[in-house]
Protein backbone atom coordinates (compact mmCIF):
# COMPACT_ATOMS: atom_id res chain seq x y z
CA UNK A 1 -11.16 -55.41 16.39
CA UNK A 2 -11.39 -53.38 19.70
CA UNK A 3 -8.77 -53.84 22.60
CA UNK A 4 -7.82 -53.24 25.99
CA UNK A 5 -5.59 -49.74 26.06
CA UNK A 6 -4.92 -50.86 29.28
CA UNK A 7 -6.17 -48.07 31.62
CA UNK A 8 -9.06 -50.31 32.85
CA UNK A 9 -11.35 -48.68 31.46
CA UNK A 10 -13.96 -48.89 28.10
CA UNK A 11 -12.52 -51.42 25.08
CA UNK A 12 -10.59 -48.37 23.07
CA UNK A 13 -12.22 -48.48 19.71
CA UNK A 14 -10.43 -47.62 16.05
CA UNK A 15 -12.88 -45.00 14.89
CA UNK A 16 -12.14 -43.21 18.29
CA UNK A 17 -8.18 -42.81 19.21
CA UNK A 18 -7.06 -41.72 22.31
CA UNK A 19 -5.65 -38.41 23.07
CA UNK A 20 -2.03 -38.56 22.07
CA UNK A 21 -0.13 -38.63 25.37
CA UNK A 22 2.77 -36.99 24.25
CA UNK A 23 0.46 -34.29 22.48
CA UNK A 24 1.47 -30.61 23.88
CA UNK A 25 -1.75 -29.16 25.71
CA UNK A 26 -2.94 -25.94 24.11
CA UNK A 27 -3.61 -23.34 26.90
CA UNK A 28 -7.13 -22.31 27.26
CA UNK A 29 -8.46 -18.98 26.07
CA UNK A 30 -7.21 -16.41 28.89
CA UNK A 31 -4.88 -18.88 30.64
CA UNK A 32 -1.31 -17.16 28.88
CA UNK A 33 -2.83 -13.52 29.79
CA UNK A 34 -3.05 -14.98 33.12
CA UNK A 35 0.05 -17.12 33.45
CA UNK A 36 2.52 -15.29 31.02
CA UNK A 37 5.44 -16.66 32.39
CA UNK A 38 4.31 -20.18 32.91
CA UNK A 39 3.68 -20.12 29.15
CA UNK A 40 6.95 -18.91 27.97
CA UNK A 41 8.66 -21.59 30.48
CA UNK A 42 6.61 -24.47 28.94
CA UNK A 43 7.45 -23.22 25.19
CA UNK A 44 11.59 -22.56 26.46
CA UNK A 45 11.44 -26.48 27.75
CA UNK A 46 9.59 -27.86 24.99
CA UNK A 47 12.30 -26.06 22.81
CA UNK A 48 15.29 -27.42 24.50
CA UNK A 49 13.73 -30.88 25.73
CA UNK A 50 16.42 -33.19 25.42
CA UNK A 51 14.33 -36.42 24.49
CA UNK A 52 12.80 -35.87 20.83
CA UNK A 53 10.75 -38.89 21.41
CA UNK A 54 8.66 -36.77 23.65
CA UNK A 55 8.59 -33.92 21.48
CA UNK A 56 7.81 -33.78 18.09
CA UNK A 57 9.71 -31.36 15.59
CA UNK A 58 6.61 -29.33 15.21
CA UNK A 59 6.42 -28.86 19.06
CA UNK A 60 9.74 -27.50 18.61
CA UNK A 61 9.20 -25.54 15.89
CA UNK A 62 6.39 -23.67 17.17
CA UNK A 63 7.81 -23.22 20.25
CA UNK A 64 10.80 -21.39 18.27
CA UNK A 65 8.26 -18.91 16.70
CA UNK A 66 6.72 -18.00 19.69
CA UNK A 67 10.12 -17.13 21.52
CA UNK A 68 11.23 -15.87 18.57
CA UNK A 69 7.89 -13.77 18.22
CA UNK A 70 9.30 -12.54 21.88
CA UNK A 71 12.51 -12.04 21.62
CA UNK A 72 11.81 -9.39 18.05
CA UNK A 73 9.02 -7.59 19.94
CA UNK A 74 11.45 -6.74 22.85
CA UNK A 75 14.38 -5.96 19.53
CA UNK A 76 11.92 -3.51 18.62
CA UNK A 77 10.94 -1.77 21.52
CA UNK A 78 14.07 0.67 21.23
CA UNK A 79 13.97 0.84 17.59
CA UNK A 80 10.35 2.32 17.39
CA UNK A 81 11.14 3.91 20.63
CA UNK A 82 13.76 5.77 19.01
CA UNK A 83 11.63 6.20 15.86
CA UNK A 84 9.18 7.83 18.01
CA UNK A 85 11.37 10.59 19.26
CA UNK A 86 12.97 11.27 15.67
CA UNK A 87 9.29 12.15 15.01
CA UNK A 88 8.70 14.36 17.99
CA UNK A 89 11.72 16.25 17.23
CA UNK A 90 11.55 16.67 13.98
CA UNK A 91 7.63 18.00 14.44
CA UNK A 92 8.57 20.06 17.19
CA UNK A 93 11.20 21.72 14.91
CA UNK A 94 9.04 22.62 12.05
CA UNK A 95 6.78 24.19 14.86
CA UNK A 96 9.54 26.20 15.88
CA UNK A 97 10.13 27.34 12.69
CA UNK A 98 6.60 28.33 11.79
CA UNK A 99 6.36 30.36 15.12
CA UNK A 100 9.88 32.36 14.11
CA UNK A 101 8.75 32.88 10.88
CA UNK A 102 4.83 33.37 11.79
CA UNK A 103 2.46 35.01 13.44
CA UNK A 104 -1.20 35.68 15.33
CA UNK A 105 -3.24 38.48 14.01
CA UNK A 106 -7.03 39.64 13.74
CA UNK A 107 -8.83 39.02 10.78
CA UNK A 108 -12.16 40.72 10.47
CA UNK A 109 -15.01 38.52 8.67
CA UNK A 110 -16.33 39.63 5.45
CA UNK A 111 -19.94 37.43 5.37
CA UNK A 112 -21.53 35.76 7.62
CA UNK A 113 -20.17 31.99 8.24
CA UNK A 114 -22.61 29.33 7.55
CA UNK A 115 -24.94 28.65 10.28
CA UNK A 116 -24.58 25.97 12.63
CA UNK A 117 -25.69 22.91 11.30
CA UNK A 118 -26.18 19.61 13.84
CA UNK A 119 -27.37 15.81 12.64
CA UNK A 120 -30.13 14.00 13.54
CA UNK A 121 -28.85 13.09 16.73
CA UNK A 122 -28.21 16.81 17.65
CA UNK A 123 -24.20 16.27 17.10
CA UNK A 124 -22.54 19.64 14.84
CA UNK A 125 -21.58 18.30 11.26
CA UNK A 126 -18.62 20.49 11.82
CA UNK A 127 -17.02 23.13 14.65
CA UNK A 128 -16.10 25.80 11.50
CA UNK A 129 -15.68 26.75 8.14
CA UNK A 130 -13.62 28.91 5.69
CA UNK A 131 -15.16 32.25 5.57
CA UNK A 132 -14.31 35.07 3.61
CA UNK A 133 -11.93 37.68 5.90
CA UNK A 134 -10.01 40.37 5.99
CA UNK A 135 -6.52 41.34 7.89
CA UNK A 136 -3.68 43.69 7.78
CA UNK A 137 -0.17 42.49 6.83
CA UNK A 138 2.93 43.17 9.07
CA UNK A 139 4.96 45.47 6.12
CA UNK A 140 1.38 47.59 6.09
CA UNK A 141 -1.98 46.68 3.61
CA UNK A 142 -4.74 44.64 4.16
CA UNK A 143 -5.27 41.23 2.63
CA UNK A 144 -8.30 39.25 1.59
CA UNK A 145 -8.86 35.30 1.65
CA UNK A 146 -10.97 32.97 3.63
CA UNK A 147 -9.97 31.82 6.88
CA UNK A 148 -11.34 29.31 9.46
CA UNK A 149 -14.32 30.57 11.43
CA UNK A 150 -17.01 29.31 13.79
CA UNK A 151 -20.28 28.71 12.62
CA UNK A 152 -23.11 31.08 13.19
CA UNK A 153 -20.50 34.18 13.02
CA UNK A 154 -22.04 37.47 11.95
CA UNK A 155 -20.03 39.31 9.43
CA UNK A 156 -17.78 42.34 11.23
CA UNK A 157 -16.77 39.59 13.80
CA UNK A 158 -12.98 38.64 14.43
CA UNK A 159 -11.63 35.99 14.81
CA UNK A 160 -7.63 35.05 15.30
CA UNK A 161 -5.82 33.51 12.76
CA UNK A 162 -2.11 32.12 11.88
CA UNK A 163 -0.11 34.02 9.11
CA UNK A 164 2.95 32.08 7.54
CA UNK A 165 5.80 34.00 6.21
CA UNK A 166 4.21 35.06 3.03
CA UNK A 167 1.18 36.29 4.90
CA UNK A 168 -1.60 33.86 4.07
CA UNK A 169 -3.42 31.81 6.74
CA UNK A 170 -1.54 28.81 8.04
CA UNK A 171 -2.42 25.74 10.57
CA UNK A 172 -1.16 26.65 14.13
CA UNK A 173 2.04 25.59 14.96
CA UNK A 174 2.25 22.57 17.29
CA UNK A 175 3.19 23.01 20.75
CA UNK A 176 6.15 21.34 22.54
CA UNK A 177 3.81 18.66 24.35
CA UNK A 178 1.67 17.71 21.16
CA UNK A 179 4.37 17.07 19.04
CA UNK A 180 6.31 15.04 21.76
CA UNK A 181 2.65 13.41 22.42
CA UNK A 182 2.25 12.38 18.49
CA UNK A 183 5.63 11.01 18.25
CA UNK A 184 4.63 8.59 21.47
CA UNK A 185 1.67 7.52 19.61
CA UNK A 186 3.69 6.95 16.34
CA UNK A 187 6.05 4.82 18.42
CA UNK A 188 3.35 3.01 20.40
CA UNK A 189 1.50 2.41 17.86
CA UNK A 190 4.36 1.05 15.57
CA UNK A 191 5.11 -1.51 18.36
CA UNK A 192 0.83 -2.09 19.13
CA UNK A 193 0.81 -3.11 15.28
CA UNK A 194 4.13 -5.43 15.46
CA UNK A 195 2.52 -7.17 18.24
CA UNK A 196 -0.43 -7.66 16.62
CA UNK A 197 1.23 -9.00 13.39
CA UNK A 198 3.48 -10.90 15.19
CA UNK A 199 1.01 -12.52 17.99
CA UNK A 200 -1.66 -13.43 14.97
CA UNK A 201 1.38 -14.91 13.19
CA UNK A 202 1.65 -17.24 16.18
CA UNK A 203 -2.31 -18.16 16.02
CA UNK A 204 -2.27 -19.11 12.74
CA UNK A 205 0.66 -20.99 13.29
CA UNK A 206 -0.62 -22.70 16.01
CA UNK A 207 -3.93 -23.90 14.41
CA UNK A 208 -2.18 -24.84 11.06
CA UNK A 209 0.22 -27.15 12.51
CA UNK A 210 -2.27 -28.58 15.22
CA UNK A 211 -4.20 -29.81 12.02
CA UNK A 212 -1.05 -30.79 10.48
CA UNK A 213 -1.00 -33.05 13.97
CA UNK A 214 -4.27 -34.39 14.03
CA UNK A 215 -4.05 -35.50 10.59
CA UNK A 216 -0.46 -37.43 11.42
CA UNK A 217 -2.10 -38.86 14.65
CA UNK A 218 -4.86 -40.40 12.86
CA UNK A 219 -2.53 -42.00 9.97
CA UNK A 220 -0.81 -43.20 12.91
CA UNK A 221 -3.80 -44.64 14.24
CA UNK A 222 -5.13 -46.14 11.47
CA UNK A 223 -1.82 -48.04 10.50
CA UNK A 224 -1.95 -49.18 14.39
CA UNK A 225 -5.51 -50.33 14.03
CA UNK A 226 -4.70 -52.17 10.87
CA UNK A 227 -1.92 -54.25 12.16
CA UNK A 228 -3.94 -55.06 15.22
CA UNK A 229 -6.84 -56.56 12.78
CA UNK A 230 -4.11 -58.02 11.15
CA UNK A 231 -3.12 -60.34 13.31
């Protein structure tokens, strides 16, 4: 049996319940990029209101997470901060010691390196390749190995190439400002990835217990519905 819900308007019907008014509105898609702040405030009263017939526990709850989400992204800010120069420094001490214990010299190529070789949207498959060299050794001699070479190289040409302290061909040594710049990126992206874990922890939590609402508000509304037919 229908009835009035009193706003004056259409009979309210049991196969279509109201909105609950004491719901919490879910912000639109952009509106907490936009409004930040406004969010937070809404999720820090909801926490703290001090009527729980207004609020339900799950209100509460997830309004817990998300500050809680906030509050251990900002904890680990200095932590991967500080993670991120323990990685600069320690790369920009094994550069140091390659460049005491290394060095540059001239190696002469043996063949010819492969010829340049581009896909079939004219891109190069690759910038070099290890070639078959030749270069002299600090203590005196001349060693042979391959080294890395640009493409289309004619054999005879040089090319300069890092020695390690046993004489064989090594990467080049980082410098200062790359291996402060990778230990940024290690602690940016440490903190990127929390964020990410942390804000899709909040979205699922978000949907799961909004279906964990619906499905209490229409119990709810089908007991109500029955006692009204009821009577």
């Amino acid at each position: 049996m229908a009835f009035d819900d009193g706003s004056g308007g259409r009979p309210a019907s049991p196969a279509e319940p109201p909105t609950a008014p004491h719901r919490q509105r879910t912000p639109r898609p952009g509106e907490i990029g936009r409004r930040p702040w406004r969010h937070l405030a809404t999720q820090w009263r909801t926490l703290w209101a001090p009527s729980a017939g207004l609020v339900r526990r799950s209100d509460r709850f997830e309004a817990g997470a998300v500050l809680g989400s906030l509050l251990l992204a900002v904890l680990l800010v200095p932590l991967l901060a500080g993670l991120g120069l323990a990685v600069g420094r320690n790369l920009a001490a094994d550069a140091a010691r390659q460049r005491a214990t290394g060095h540059s010299v001239s190696a002469v190529l043996l063949q010819d390196s492969p010829p340049v070789a581009v896909d079939a949207s004219g891109e190069l498959v690759a910038a070099s390749a290890r070639t078959p060299a030749r270069w002299h050794l600090t203590g005196g001699g001349t060693r042979d190995g391959l080294v890395p070479a640009d493409q289309g190289l004619r054999a005879g040409a040089r090319v300069r190439i890092w020695l390690d302290a046993s004489g064989w061909p090594a990467p080049l040594p980082l410098s200062p400002l790359r291996a402060a710049a990778t230990g940024t990126l290690v602690g940016l992206g440490g903190w990127l990835g929390a964020l990410a874990v942390l804000g899709l922890g909040c979205v699922a939590l978000h949907h799961g217990l909004d279906r964990q609402r619906a499905r209490a508000w229409a119990r709810e509304w089908a007991a109500l519905s029955a006692q009204r037919r009821g009577r």
